[in-house]
Protein backbone atom coordinates (compact mmCIF):
# COMPACT_ATOMS: atom_id res chain seq x y z
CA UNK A 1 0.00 0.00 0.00
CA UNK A 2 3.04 2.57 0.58
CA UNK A 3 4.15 1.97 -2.47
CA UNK A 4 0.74 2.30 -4.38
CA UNK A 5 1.14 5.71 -2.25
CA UNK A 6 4.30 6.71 -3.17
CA UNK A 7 3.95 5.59 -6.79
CA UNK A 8 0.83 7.91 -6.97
CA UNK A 9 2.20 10.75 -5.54
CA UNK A 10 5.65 10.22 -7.66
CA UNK A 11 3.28 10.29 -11.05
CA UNK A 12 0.35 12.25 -9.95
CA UNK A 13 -0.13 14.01 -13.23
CA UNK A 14 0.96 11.12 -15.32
CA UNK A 15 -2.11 9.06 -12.82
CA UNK A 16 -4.72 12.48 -13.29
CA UNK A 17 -4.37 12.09 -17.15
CA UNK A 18 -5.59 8.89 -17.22
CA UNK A 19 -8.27 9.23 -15.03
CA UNK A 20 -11.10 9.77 -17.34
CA UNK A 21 -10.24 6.69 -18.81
CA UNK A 22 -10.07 4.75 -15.51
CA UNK A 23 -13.71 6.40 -14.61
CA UNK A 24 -15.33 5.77 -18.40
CA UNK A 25 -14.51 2.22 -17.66
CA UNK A 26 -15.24 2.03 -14.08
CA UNK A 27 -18.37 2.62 -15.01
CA UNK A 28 -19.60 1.30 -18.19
CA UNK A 29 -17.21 -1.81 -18.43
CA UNK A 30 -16.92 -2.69 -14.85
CA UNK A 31 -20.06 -2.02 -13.05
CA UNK A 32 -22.36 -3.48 -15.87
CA UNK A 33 -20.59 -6.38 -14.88
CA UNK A 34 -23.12 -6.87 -11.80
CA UNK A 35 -25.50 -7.73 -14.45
CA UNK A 36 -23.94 -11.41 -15.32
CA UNK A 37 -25.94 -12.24 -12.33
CA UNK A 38 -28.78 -12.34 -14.69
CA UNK A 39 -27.16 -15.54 -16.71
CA UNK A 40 -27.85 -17.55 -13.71
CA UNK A 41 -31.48 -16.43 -12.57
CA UNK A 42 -35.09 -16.67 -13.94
CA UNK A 43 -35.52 -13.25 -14.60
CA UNK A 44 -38.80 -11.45 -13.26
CA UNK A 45 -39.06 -7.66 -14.32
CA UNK A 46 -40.92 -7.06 -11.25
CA UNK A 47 -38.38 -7.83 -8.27
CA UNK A 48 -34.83 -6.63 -7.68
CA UNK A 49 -31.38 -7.96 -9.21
CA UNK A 50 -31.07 -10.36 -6.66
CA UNK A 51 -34.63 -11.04 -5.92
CA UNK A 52 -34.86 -13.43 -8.71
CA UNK A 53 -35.16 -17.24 -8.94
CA UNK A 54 -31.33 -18.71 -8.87
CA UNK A 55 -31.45 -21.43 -11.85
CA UNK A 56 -27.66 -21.90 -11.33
CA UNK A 57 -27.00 -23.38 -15.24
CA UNK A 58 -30.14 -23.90 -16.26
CA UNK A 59 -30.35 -21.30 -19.11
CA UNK A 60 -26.64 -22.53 -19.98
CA UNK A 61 -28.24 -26.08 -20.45
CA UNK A 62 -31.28 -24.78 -22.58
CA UNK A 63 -28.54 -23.16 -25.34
CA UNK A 64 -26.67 -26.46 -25.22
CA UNK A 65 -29.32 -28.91 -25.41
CA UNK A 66 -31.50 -26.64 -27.88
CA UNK A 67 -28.63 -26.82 -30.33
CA UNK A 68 -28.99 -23.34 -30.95
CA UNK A 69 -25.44 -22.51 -29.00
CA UNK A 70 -23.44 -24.73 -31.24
CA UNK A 71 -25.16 -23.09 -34.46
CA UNK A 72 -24.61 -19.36 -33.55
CA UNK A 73 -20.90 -20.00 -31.81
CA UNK A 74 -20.15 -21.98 -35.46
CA UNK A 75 -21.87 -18.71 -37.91
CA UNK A 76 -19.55 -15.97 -35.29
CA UNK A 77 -16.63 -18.09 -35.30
CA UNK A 78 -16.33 -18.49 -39.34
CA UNK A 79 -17.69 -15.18 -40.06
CA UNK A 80 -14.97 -13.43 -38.14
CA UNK A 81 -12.26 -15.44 -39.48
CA UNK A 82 -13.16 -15.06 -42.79
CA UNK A 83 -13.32 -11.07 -41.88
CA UNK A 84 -10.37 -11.11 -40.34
CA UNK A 85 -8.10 -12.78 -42.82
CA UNK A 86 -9.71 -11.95 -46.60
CA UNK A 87 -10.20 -8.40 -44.94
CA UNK A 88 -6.45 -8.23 -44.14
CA UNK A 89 -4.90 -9.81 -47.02
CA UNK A 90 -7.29 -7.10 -49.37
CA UNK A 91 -6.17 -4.06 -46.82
CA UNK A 92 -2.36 -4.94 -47.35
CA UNK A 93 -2.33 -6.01 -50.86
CA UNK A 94 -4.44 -2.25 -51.57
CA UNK A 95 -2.03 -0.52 -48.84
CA UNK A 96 1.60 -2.20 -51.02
CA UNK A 97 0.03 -1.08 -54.23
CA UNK A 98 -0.78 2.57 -52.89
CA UNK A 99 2.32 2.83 -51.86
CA UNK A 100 4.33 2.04 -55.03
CA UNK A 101 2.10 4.16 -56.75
CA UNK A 102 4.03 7.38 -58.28
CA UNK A 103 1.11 10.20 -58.55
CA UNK A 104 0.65 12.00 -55.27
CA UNK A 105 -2.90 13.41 -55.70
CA UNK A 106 -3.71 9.96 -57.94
CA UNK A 107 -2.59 8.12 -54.55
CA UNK A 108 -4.64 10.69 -52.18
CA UNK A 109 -7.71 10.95 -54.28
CA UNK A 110 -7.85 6.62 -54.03
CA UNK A 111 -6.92 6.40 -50.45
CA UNK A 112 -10.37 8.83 -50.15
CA UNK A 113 -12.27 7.55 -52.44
CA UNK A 114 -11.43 3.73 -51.13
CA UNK A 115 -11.85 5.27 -46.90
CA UNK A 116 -15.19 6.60 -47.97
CA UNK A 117 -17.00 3.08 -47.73
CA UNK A 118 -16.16 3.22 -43.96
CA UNK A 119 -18.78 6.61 -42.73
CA UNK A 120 -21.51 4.51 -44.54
CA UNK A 121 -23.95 4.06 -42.06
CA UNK A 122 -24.94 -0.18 -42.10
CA UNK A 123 -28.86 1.22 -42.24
CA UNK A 124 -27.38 2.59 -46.02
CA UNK A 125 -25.80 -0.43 -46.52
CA UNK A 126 -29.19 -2.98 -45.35
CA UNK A 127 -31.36 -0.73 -47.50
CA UNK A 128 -29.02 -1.14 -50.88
CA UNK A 129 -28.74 -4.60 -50.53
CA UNK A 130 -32.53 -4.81 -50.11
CA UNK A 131 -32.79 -3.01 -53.46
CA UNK A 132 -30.01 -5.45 -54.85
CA UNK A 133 -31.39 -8.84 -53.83
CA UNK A 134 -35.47 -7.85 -53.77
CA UNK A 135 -36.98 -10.81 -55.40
CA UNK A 136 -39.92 -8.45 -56.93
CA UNK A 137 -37.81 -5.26 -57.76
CA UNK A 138 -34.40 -6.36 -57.01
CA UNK A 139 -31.77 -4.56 -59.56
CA UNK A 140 -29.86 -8.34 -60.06
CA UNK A 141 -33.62 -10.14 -60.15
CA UNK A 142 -34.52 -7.47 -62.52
CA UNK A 143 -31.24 -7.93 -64.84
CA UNK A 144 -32.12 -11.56 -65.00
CA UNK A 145 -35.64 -11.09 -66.09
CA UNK A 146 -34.44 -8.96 -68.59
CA UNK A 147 -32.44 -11.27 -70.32
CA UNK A 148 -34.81 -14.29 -70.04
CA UNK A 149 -33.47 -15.65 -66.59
CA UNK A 150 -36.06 -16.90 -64.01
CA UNK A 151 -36.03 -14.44 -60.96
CA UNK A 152 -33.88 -16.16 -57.91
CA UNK A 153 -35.66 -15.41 -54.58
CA UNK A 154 -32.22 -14.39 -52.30
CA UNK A 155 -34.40 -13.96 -49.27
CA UNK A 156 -35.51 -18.74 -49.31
CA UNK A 157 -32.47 -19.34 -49.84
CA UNK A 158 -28.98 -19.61 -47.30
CA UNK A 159 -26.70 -20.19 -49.92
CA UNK A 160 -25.64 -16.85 -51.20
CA UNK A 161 -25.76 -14.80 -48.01
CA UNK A 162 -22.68 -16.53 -46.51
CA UNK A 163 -20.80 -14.55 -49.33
CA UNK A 164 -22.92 -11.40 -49.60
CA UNK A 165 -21.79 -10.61 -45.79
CA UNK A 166 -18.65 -11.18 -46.38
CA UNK A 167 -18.31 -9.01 -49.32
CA UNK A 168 -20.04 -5.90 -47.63
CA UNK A 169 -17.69 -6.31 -44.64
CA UNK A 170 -14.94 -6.85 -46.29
CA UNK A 171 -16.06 -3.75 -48.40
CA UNK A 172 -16.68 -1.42 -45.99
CA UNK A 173 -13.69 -1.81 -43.83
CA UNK A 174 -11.39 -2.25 -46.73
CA UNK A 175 -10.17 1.62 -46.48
CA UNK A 176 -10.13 2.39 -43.03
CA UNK A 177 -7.46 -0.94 -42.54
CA UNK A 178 -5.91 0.13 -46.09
CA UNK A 179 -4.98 3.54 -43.92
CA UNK A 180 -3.55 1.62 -40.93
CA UNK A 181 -1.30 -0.83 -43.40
CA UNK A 182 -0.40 2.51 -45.57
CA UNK A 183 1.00 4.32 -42.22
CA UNK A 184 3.33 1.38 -41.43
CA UNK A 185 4.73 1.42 -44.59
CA UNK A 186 5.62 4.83 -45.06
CA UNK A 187 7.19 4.27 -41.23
CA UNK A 188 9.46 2.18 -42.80
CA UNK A 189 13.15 3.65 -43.21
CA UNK A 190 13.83 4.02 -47.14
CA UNK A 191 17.28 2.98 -46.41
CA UNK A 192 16.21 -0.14 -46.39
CA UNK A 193 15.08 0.28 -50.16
CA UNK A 194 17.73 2.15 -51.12
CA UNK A 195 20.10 -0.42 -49.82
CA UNK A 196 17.96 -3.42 -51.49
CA UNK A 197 17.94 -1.31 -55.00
CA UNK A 198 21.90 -1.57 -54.91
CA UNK A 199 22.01 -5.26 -54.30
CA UNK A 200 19.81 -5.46 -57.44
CA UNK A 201 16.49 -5.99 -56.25
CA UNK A 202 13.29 -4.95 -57.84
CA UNK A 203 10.11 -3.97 -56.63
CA UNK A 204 9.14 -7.61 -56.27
CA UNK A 205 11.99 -8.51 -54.16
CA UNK A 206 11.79 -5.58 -52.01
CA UNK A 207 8.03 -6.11 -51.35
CA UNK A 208 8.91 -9.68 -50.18
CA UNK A 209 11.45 -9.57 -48.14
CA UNK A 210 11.40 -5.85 -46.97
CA UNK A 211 7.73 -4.61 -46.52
CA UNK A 212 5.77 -7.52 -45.99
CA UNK A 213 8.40 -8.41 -43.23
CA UNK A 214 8.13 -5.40 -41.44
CA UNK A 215 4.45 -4.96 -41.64
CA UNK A 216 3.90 -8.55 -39.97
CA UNK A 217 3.99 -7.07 -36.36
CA UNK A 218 1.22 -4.52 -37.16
CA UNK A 219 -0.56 -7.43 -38.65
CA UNK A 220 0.19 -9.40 -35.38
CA UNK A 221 -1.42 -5.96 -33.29
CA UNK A 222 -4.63 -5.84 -35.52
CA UNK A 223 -4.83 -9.94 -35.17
CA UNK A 224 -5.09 -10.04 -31.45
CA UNK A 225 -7.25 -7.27 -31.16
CA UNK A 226 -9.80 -8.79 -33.70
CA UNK A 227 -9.84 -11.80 -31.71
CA UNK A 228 -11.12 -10.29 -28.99
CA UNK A 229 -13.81 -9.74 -30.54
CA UNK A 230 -14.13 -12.96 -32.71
CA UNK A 231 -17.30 -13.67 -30.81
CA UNK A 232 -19.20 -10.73 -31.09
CA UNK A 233 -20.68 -11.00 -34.13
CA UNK A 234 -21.14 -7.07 -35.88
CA UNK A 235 -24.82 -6.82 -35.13
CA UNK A 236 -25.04 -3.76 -37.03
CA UNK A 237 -24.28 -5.70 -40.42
CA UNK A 238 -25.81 -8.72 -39.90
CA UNK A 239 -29.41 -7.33 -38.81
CA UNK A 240 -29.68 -4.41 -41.18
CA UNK A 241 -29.02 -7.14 -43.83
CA UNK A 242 -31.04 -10.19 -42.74
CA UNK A 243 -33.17 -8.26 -40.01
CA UNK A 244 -35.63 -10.91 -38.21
CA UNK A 245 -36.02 -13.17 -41.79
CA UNK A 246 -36.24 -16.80 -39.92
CA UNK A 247 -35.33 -18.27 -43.34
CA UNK A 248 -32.06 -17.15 -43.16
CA UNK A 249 -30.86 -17.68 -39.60
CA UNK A 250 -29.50 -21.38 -40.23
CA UNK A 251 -26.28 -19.39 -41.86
CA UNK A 252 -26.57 -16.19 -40.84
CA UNK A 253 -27.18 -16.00 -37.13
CA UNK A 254 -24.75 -14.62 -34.94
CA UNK A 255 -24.61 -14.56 -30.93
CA UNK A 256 -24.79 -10.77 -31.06
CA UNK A 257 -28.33 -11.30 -32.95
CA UNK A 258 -29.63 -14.58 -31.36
CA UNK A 259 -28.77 -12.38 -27.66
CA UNK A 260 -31.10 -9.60 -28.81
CA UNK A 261 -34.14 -11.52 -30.11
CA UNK A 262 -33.44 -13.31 -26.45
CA UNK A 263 -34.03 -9.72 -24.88
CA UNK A 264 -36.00 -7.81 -27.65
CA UNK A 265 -38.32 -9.97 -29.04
CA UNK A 266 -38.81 -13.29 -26.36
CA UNK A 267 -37.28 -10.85 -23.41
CA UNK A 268 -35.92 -13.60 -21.78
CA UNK A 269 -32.89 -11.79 -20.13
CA UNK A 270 -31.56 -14.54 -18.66
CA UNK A 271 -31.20 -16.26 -21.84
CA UNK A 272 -29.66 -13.18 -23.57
CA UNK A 273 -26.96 -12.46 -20.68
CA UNK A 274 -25.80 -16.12 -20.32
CA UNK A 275 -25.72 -16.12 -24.56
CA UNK A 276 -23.34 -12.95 -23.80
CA UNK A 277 -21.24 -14.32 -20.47
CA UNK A 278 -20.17 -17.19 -23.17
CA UNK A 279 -19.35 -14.77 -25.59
CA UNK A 280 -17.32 -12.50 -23.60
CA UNK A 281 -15.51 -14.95 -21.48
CA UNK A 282 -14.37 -17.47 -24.87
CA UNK A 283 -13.47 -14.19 -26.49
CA UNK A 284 -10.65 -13.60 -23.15
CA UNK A 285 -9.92 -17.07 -23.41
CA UNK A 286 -8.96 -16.84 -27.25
CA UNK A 287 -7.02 -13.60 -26.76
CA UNK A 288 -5.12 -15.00 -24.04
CA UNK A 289 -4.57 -18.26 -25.57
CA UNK A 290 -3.27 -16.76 -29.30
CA UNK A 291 -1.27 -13.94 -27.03
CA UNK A 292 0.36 -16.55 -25.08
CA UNK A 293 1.41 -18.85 -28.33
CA UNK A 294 2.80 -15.45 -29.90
CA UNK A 295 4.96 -14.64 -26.57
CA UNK A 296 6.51 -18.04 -26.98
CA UNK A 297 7.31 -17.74 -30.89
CA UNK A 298 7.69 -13.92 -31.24
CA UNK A 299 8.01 -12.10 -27.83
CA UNK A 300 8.57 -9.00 -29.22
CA UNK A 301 5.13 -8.71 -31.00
CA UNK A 302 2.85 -9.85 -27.83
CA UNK A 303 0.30 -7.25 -26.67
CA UNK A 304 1.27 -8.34 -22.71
């Protein structure tokens, strides 16, 4: 405790600046947290927190036994991975090419133009894939038609929607991680290049084993920090696409959208906060778990 004392006195201003942080956190990270009491009660609306019925695991054993645990953890799981590794290979494949591009305001107008994607509200986004995919006045429905195609009903059918998702995530968040890859590589000394150019190597070479090299621990950064979150599921984008369409939740539901038909539509709370407890605590696992295996095979590129 003295040295807690001392240590705060020693770095009081260092300890001030940060306390906003330490309050925004205190109090809508860490007291929420009460609220996982919910997971393991019968929720009534009309009694206090702890007034309700203790289950213990019951409402654990109805998402196991109901299948419907299995099905969402699967749809999160593969959804994210497929985000996070198509999403990063496209934002440093676009980020190399800006980069070895020679005209300045050609380079800044693309970098703009390829960001703007990323302020697009997902509301925009639900509303012009509606007007895509529509079975009656769909544009792609509408093409087909046109040239003597039968119409294709999007919104029966589970097959497509695995890769429409995909594509409008991947889309949108193309130029914001573009950005992030593009500001590593200009951090990157040109010595190296210049030193690479007089051993004789071309742009090839020098993409190899100089940039994609030294953009691997930003990569590494942006990794762990996605899987953190590799259970939550983007809500926003996968209800503003499918919304409540029942047809489509074999390979499109998420936890984040199975927890809030649990509270908004059934309002089983209970339900909803032990669907979220999983989430949250197999997301810490899986951060810790990938963290640790990094410390042991590159130390140097661990978050802690």
């Amino acid at each position: 405790m003295k040295s807690l004392v001392r240590e705060l006195v020693k770095n009081k201003t260092l300890f001030l600046m940060i306390s906003p942080a330490l309050v925004f956190f205190a109090i809508f990270a860490y007291m929420p947290m009460v609220g996982v009491y919910y997971a393991f009660t019968s929720y009534d609306p009309n009694v206090g927190l702890f007034s309700n019925e203790f289950v213990g695991w019951k409402n654990f054993d109805f998402l196991i036994n109901s299948g419907a645990l299995w099905n969402i953890t699967k749809n999160t799981v593969l959804y994210n991975l497929a985000f996070i590794f198509i999403g990063n290979f496209l934002q440093i494949l676009c980020a190399i090419f800006l980069s070895e591009l020679p005209g300045k305001w050609f380079k800044k107008l693309t970098q703009s133009i390829m960001f703007l994607p990323f302020f697009i509200s997902f509301v925009l986004v639900g509303a012009f894939v509606f007007n895509l995919f529509s079975s009656e006045n769909g544009a792609i429905n509408t093409l087909l038609v046109s040239l003597g195609f039968p119409s294709y009903d999007f919104y029966l059918h589970t097959a497509p929607w695995k890769y429409i998702i995909i594509f409008f995530s991947t889309w949108k968040g193309l130029g914001y991680g573009m950005i992030i890859y593009l500001a590593a590589i200009m951090s990157i000394s040109d010595e190296y290049h210049e030193a690479a150019k007089i051993d004789g190597a071309n742009i090839f070479h020098r993409i190899r084993f100089i940039t994609i090299p030294l953009l691997m621990p930003t990569f590494i950064m942006l990794l762990l920090l996605s899987l953190g979150g590799i259970l939550r599921g983007q809500f926003d984008l996968f209800y503003q696409i499918i919304g409540n369409n029942g047809m489509l939740f074999n390979a499109t539901d998420v936890i984040d959208t199975y927890v809030y038909r649990a509270l908004a539509v059934n309002f089983d709370v209970g339900m909803g906060t032990a669907a979220g407890l999983y989430q949250s605590f197999f997301g810490l696992v899986l951060v810790l778990t990938v963290n640790y295996i990094i410390r042991k095979t590159r130390a140097e590129n661990a978050l802690f």
